[in-house]
PDB file of N, CA and C in Angstrom:
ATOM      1  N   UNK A   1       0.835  -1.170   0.000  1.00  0.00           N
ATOM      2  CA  UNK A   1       0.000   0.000   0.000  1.00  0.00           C
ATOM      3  C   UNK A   1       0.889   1.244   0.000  1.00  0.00           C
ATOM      4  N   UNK A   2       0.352   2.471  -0.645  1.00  0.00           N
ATOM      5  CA  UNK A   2       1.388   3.443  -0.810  1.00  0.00           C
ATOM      6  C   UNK A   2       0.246   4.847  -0.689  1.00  0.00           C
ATOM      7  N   UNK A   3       0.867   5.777   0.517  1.00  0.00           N
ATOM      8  CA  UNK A   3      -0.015   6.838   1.256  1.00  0.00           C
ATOM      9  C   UNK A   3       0.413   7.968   0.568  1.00  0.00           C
ATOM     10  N   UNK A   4      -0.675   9.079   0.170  1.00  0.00           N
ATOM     11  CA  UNK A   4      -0.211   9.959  -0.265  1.00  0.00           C
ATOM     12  C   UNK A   4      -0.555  11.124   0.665  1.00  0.00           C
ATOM     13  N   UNK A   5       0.247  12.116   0.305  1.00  0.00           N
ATOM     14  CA  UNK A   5      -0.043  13.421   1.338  1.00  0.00           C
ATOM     15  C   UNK A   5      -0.090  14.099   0.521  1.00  0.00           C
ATOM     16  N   UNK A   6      -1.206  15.189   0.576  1.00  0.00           N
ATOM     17  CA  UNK A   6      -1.695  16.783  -0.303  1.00  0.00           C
ATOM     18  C   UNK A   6      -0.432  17.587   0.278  1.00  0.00           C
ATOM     19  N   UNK A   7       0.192  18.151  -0.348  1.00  0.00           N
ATOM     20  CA  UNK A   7       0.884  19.331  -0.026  1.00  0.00           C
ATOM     21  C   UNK A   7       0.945  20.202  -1.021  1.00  0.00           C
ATOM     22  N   UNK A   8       1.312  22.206  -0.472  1.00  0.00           N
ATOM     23  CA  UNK A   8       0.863  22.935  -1.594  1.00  0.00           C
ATOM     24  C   UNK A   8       1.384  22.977  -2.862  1.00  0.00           C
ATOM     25  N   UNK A   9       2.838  22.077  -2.971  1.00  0.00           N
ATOM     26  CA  UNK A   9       3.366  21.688  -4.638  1.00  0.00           C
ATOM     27  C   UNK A   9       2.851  20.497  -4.952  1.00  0.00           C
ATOM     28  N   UNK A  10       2.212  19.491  -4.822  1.00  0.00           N
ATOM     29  CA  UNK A  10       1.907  18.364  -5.558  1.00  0.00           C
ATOM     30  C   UNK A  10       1.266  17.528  -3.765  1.00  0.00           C
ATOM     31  N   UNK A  11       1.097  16.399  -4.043  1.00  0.00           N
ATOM     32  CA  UNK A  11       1.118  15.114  -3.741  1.00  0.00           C
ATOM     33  C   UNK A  11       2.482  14.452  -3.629  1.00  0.00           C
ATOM     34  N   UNK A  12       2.903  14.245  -1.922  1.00  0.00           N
ATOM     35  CA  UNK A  12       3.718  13.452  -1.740  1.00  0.00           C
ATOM     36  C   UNK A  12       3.683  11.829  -1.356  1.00  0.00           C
ATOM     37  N   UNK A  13       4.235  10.857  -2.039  1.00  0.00           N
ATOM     38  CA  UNK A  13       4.265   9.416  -2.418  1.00  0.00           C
ATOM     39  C   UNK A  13       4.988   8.778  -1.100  1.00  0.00           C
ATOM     40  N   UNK A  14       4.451   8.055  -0.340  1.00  0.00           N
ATOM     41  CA  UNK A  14       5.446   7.334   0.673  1.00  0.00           C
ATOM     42  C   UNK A  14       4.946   5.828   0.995  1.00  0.00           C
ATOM     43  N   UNK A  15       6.143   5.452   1.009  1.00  0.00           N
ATOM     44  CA  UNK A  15       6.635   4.141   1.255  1.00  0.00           C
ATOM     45  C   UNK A  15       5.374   3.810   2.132  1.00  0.00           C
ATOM     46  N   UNK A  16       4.993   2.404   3.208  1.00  0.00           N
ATOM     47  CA  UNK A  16       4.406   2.110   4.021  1.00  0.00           C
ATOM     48  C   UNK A  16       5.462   2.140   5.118  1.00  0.00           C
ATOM     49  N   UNK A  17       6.378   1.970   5.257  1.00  0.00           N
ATOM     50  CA  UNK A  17       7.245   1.970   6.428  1.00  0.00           C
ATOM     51  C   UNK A  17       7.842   3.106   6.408  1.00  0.00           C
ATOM     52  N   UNK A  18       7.492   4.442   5.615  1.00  0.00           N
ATOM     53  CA  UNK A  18       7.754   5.681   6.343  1.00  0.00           C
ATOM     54  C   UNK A  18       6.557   6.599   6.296  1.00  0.00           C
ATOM     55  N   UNK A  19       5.479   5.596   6.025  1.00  0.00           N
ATOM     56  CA  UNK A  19       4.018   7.244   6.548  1.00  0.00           C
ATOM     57  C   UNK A  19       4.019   7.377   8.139  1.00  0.00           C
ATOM     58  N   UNK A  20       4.336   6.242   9.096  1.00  0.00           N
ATOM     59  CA  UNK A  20       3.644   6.403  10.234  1.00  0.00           C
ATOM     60  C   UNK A  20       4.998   7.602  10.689  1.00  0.00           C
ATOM     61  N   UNK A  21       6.156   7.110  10.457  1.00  0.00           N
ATOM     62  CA  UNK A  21       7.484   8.382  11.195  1.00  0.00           C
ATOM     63  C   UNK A  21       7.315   9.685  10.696  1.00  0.00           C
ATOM     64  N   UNK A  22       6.912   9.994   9.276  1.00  0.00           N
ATOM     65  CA  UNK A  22       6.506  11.501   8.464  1.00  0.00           C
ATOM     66  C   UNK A  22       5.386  11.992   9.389  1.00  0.00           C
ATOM     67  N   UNK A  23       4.384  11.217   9.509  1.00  0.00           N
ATOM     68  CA  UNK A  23       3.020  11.256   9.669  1.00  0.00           C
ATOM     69  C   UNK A  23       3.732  12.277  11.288  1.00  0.00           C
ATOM     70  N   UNK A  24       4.465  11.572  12.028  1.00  0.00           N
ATOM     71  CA  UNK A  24       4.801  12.034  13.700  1.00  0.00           C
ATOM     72  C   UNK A  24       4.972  13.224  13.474  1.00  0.00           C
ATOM     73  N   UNK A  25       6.440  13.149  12.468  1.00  0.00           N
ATOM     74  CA  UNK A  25       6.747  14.092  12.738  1.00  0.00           C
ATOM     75  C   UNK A  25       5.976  15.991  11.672  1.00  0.00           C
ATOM     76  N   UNK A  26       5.179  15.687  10.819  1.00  0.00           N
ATOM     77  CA  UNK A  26       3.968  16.282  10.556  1.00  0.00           C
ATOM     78  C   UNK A  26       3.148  16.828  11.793  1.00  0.00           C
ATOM     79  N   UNK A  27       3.007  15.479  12.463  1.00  0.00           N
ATOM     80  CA  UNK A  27       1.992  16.291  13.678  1.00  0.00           C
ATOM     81  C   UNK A  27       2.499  16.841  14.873  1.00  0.00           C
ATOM     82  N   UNK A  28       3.839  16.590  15.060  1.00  0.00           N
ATOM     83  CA  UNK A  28       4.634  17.354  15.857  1.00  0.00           C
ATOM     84  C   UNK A  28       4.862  19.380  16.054  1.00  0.00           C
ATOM     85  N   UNK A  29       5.043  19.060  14.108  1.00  0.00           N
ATOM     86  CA  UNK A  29       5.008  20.364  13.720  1.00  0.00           C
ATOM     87  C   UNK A  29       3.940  21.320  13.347  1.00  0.00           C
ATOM     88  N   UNK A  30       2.507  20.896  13.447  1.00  0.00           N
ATOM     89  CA  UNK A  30       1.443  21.351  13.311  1.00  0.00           C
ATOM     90  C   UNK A  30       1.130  21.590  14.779  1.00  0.00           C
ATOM     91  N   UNK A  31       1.455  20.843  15.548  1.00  0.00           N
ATOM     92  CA  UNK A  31       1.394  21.302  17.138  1.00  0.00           C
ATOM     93  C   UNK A  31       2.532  22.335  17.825  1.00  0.00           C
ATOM     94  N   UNK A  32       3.731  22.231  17.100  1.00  0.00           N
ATOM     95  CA  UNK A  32       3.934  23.548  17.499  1.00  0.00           C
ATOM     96  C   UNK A  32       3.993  24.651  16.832  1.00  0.00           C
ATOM     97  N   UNK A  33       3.878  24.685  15.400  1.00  0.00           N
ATOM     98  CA  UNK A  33       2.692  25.727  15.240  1.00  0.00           C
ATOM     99  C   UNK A  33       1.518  26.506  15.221  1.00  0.00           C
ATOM    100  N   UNK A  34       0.393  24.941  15.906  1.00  0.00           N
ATOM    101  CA  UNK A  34      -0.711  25.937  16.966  1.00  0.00           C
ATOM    102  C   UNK A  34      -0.316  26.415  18.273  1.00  0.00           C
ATOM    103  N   UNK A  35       0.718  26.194  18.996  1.00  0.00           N
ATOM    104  CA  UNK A  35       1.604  26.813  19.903  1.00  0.00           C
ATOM    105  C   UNK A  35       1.953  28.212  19.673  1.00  0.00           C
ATOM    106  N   UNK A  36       2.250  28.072  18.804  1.00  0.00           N
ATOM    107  CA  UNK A  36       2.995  29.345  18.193  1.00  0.00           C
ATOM    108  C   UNK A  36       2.098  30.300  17.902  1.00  0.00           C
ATOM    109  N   UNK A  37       0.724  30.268  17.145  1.00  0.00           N
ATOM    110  CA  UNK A  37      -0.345  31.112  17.099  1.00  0.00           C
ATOM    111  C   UNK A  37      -1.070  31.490  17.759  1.00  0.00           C
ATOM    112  N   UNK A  38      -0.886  30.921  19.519  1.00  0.00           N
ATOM    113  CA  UNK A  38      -1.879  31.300  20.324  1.00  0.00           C
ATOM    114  C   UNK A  38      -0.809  31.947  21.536  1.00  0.00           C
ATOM    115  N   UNK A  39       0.520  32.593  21.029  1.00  0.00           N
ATOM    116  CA  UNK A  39       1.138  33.564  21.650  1.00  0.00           C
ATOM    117  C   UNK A  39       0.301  34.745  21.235  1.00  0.00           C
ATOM    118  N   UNK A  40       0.220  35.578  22.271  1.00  0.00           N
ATOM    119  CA  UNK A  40      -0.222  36.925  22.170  1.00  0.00           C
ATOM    120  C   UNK A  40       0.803  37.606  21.482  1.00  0.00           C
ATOM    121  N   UNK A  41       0.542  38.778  20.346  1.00  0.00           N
ATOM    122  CA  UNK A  41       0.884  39.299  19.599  1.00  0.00           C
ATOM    123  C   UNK A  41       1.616  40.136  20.531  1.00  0.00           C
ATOM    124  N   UNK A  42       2.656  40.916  19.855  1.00  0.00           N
ATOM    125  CA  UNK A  42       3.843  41.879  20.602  1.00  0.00           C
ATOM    126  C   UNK A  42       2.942  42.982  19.845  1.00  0.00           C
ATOM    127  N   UNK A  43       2.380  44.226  20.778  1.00  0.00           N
ATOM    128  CA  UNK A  43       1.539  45.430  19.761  1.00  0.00           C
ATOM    129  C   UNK A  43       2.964  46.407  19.501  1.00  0.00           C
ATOM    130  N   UNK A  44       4.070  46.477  20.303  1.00  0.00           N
ATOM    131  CA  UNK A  44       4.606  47.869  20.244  1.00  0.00           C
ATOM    132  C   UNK A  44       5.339  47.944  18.904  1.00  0.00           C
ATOM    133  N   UNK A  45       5.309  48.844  18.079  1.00  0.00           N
ATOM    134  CA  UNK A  45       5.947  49.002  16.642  1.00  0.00           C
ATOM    135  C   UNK A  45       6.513  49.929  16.579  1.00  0.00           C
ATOM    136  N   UNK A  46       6.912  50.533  15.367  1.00  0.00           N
ATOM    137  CA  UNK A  46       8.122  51.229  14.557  1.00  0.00           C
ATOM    138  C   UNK A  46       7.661  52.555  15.700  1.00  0.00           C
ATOM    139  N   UNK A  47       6.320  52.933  14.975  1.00  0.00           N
ATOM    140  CA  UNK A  47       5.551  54.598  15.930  1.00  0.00           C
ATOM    141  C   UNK A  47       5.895  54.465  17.126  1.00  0.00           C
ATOM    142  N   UNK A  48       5.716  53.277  17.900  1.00  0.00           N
ATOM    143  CA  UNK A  48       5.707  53.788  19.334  1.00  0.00           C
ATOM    144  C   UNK A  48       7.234  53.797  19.848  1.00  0.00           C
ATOM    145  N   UNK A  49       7.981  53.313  19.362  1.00  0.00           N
ATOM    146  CA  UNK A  49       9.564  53.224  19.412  1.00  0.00           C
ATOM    147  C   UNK A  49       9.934  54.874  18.945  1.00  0.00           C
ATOM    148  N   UNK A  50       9.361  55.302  17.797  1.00  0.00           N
ATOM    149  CA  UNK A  50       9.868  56.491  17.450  1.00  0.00           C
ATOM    150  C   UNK A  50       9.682  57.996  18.248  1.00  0.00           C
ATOM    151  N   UNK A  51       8.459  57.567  19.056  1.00  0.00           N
ATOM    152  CA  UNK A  51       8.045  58.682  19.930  1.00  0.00           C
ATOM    153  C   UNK A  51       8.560  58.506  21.063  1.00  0.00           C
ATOM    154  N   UNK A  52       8.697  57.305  21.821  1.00  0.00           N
ATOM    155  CA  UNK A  52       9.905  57.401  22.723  1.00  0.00           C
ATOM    156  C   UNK A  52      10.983  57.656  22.583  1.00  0.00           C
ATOM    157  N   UNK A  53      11.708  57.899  20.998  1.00  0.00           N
ATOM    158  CA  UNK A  53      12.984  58.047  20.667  1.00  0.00           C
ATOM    159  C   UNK A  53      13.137  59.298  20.647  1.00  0.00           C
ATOM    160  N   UNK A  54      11.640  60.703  20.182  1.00  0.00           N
ATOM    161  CA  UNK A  54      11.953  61.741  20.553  1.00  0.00           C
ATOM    162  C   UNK A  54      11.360  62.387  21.717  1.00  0.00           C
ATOM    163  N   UNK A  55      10.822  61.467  22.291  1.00  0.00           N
ATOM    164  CA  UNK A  55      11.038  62.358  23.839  1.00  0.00           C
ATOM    165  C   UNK A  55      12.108  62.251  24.507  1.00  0.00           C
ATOM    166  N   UNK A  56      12.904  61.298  24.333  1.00  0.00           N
ATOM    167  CA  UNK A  56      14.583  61.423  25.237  1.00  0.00           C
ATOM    168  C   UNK A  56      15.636  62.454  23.918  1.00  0.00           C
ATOM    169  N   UNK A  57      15.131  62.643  23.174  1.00  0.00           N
ATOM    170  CA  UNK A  57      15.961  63.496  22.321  1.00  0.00           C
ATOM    171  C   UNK A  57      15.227  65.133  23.000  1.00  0.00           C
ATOM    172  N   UNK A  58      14.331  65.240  23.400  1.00  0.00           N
ATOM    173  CA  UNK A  58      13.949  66.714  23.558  1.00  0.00           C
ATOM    174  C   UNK A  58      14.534  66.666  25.275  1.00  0.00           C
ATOM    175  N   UNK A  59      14.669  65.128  26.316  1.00  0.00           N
ATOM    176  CA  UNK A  59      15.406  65.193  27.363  1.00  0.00           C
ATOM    177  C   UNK A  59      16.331  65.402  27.013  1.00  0.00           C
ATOM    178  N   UNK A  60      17.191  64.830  25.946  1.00  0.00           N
ATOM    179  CA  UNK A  60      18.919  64.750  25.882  1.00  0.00           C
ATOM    180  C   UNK A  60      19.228  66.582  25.610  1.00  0.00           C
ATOM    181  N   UNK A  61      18.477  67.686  25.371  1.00  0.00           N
ATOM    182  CA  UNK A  61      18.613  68.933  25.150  1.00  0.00           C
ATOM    183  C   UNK A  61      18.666  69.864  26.351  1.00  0.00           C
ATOM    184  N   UNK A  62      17.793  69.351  27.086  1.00  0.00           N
ATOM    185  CA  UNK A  62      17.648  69.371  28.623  1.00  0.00           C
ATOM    186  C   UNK A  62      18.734  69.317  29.576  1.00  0.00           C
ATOM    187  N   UNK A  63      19.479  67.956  29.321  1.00  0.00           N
ATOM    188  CA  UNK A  63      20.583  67.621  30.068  1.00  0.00           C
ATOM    189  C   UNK A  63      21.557  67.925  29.896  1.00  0.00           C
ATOM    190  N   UNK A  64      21.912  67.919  28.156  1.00  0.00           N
ATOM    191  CA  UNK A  64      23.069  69.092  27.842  1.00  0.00           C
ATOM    192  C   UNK A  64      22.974  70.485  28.331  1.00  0.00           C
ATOM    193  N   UNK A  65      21.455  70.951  28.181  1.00  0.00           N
ATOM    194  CA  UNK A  65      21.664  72.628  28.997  1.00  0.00           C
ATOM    195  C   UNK A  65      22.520  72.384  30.106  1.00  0.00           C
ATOM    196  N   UNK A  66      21.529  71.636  31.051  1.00  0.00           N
ATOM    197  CA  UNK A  66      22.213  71.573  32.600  1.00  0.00           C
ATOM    198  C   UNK A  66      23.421  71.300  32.883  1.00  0.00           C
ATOM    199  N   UNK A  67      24.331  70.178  31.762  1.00  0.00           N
ATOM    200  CA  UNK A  67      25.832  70.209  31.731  1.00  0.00           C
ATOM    201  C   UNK A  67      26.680  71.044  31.614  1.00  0.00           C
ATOM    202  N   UNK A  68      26.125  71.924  30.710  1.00  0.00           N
ATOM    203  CA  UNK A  68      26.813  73.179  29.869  1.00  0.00           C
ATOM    204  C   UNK A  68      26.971  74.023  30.711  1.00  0.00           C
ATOM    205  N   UNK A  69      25.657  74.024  31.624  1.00  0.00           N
ATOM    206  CA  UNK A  69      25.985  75.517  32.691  1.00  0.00           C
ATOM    207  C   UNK A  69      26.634  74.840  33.751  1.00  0.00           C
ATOM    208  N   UNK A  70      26.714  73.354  34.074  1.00  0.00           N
ATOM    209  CA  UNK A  70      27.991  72.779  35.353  1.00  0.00           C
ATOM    210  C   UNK A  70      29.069  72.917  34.653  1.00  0.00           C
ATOM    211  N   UNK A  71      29.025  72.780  33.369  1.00  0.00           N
ATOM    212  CA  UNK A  71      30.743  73.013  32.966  1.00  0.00           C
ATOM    213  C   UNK A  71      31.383  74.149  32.980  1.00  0.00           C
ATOM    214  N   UNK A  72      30.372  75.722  32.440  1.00  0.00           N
ATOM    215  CA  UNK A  72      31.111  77.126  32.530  1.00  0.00           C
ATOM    216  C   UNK A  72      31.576  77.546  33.844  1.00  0.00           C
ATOM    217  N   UNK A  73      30.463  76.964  35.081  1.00  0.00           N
ATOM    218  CA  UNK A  73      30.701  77.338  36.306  1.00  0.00           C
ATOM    219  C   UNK A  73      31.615  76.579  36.813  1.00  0.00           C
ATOM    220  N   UNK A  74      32.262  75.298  36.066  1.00  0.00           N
ATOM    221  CA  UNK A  74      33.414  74.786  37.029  1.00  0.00           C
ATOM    222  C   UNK A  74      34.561  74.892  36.119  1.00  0.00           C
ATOM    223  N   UNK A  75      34.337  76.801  35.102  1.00  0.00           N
ATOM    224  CA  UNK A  75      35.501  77.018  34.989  1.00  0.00           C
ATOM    225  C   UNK A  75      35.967  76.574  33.762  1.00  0.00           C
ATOM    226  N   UNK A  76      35.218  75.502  32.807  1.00  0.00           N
ATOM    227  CA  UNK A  76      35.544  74.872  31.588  1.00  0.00           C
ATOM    228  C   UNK A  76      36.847  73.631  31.417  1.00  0.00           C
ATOM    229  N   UNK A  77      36.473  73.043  32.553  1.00  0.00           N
ATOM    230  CA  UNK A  77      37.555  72.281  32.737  1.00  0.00           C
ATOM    231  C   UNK A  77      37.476  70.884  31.444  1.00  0.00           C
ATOM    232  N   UNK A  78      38.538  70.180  30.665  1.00  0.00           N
ATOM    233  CA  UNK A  78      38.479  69.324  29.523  1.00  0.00           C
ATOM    234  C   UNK A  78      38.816  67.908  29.652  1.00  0.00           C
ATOM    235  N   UNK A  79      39.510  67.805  31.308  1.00  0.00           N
ATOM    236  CA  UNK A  79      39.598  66.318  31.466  1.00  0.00           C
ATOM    237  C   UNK A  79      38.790  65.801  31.512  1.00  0.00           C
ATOM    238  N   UNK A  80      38.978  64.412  30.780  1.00  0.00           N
ATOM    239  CA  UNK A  80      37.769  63.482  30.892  1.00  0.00           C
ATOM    240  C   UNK A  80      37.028  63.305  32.133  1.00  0.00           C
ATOM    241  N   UNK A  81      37.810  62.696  33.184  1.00  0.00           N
ATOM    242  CA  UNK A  81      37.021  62.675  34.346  1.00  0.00           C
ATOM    243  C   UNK A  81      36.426  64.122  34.647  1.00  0.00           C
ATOM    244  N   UNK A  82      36.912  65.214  34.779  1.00  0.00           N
ATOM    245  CA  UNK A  82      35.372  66.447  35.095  1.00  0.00           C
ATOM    246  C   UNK A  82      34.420  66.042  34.195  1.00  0.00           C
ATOM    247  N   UNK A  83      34.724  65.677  32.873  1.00  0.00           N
ATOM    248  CA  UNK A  83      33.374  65.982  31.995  1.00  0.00           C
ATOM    249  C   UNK A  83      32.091  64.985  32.016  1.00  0.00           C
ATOM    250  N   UNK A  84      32.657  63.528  32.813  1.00  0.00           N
ATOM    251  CA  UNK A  84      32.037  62.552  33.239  1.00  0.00           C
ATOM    252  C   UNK A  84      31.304  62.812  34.425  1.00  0.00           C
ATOM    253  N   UNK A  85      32.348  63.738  35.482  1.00  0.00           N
ATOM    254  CA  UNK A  85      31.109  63.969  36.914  1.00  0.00           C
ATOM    255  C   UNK A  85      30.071  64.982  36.384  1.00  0.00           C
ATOM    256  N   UNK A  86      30.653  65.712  35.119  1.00  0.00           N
ATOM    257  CA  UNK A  86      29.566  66.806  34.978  1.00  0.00           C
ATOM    258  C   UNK A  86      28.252  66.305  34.473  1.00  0.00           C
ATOM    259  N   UNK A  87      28.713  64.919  33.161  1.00  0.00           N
ATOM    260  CA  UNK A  87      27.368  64.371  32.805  1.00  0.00           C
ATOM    261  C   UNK A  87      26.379  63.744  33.934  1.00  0.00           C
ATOM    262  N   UNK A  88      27.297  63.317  34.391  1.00  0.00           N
ATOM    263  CA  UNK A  88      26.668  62.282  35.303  1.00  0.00           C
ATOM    264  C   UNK A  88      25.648  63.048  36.212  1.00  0.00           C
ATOM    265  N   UNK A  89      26.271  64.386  36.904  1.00  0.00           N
ATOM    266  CA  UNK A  89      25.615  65.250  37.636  1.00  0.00           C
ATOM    267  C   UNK A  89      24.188  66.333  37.050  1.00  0.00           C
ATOM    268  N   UNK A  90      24.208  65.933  35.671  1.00  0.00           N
ATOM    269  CA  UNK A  90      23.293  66.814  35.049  1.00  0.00           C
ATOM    270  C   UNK A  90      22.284  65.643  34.369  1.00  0.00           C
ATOM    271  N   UNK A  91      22.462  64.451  35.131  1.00  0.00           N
ATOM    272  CA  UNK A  91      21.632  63.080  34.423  1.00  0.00           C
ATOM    273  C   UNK A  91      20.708  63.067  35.508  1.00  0.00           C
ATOM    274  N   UNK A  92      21.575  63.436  36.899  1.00  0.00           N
ATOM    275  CA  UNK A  92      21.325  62.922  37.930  1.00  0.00           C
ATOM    276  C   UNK A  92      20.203  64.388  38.393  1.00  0.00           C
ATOM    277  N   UNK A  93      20.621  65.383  37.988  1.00  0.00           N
ATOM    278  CA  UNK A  93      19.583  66.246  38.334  1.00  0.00           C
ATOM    279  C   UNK A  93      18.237  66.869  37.702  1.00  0.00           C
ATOM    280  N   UNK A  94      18.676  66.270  36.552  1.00  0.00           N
ATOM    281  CA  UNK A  94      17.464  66.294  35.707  1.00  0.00           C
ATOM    282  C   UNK A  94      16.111  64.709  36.347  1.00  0.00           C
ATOM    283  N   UNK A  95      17.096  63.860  36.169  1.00  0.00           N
ATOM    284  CA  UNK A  95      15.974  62.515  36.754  1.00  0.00           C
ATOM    285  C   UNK A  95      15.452  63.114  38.243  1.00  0.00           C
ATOM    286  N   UNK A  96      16.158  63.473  38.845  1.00  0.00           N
ATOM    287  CA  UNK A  96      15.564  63.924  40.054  1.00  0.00           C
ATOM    288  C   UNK A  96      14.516  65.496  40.011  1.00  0.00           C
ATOM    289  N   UNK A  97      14.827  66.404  39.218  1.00  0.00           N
ATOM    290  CA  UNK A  97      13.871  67.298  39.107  1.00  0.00           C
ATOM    291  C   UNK A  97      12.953  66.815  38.161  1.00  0.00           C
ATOM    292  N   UNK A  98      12.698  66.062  37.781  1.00  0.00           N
ATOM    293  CA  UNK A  98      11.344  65.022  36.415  1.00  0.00           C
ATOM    294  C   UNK A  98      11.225  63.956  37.023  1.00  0.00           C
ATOM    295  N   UNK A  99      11.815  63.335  37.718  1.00  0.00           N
ATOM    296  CA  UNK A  99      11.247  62.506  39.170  1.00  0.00           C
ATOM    297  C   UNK A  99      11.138  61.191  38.045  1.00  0.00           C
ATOM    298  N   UNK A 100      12.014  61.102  37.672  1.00  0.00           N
ATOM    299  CA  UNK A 100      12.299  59.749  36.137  1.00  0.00           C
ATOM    300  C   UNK A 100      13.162  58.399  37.449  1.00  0.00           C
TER     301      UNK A 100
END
């Protein structure tokens, strides 16, 4: 006896001693692809990524102000380490005055 399977290019032809192992592993993969369809959809997309991308761009303008004026007042100093306590200190006072 010789089993055939519908598939969307033709009709596939199999042996009798390999429908029942195809057959498994067929229904293996139809089960975890109804697995797979009854994950809840991810909603967040391109838009909502992009509007969070410019509200920390209208913060990141914010925080440079507040750096800019810790940097004139401490004098304009160019070593790396000042310019790191300065970011850090104008990250830190902005999250704390926006309570982020």
């Amino acid at each position: 006896m010789v089993f055939t399977i519908p598939g969307p290019v033709g009709e596939l032809t199999l042996k009798p001693e390999l429908h029942g192992a195809v057959m498994d592993v067929l229904e293996r993969k139809q089960a975890s692809f109804d697995e797979m369809l009854a994950l809840p959809a991810f909603r967040a997309g391109g838009a909502d990524m992009l509007v969070d991308c410019l509200a920390l761009l209208v913060h990141s303008g914010h925080v440079l102000a507040l750096a800019e004026d810790a940097w004139l007042a401490a004098d304009f100093p160019l070593d790396e380490g000042a310019l790191k306590a300065i970011a850090d200190q104008a990250a830190t006072r902005f999250a704390r005055d926006h309570r982020l």
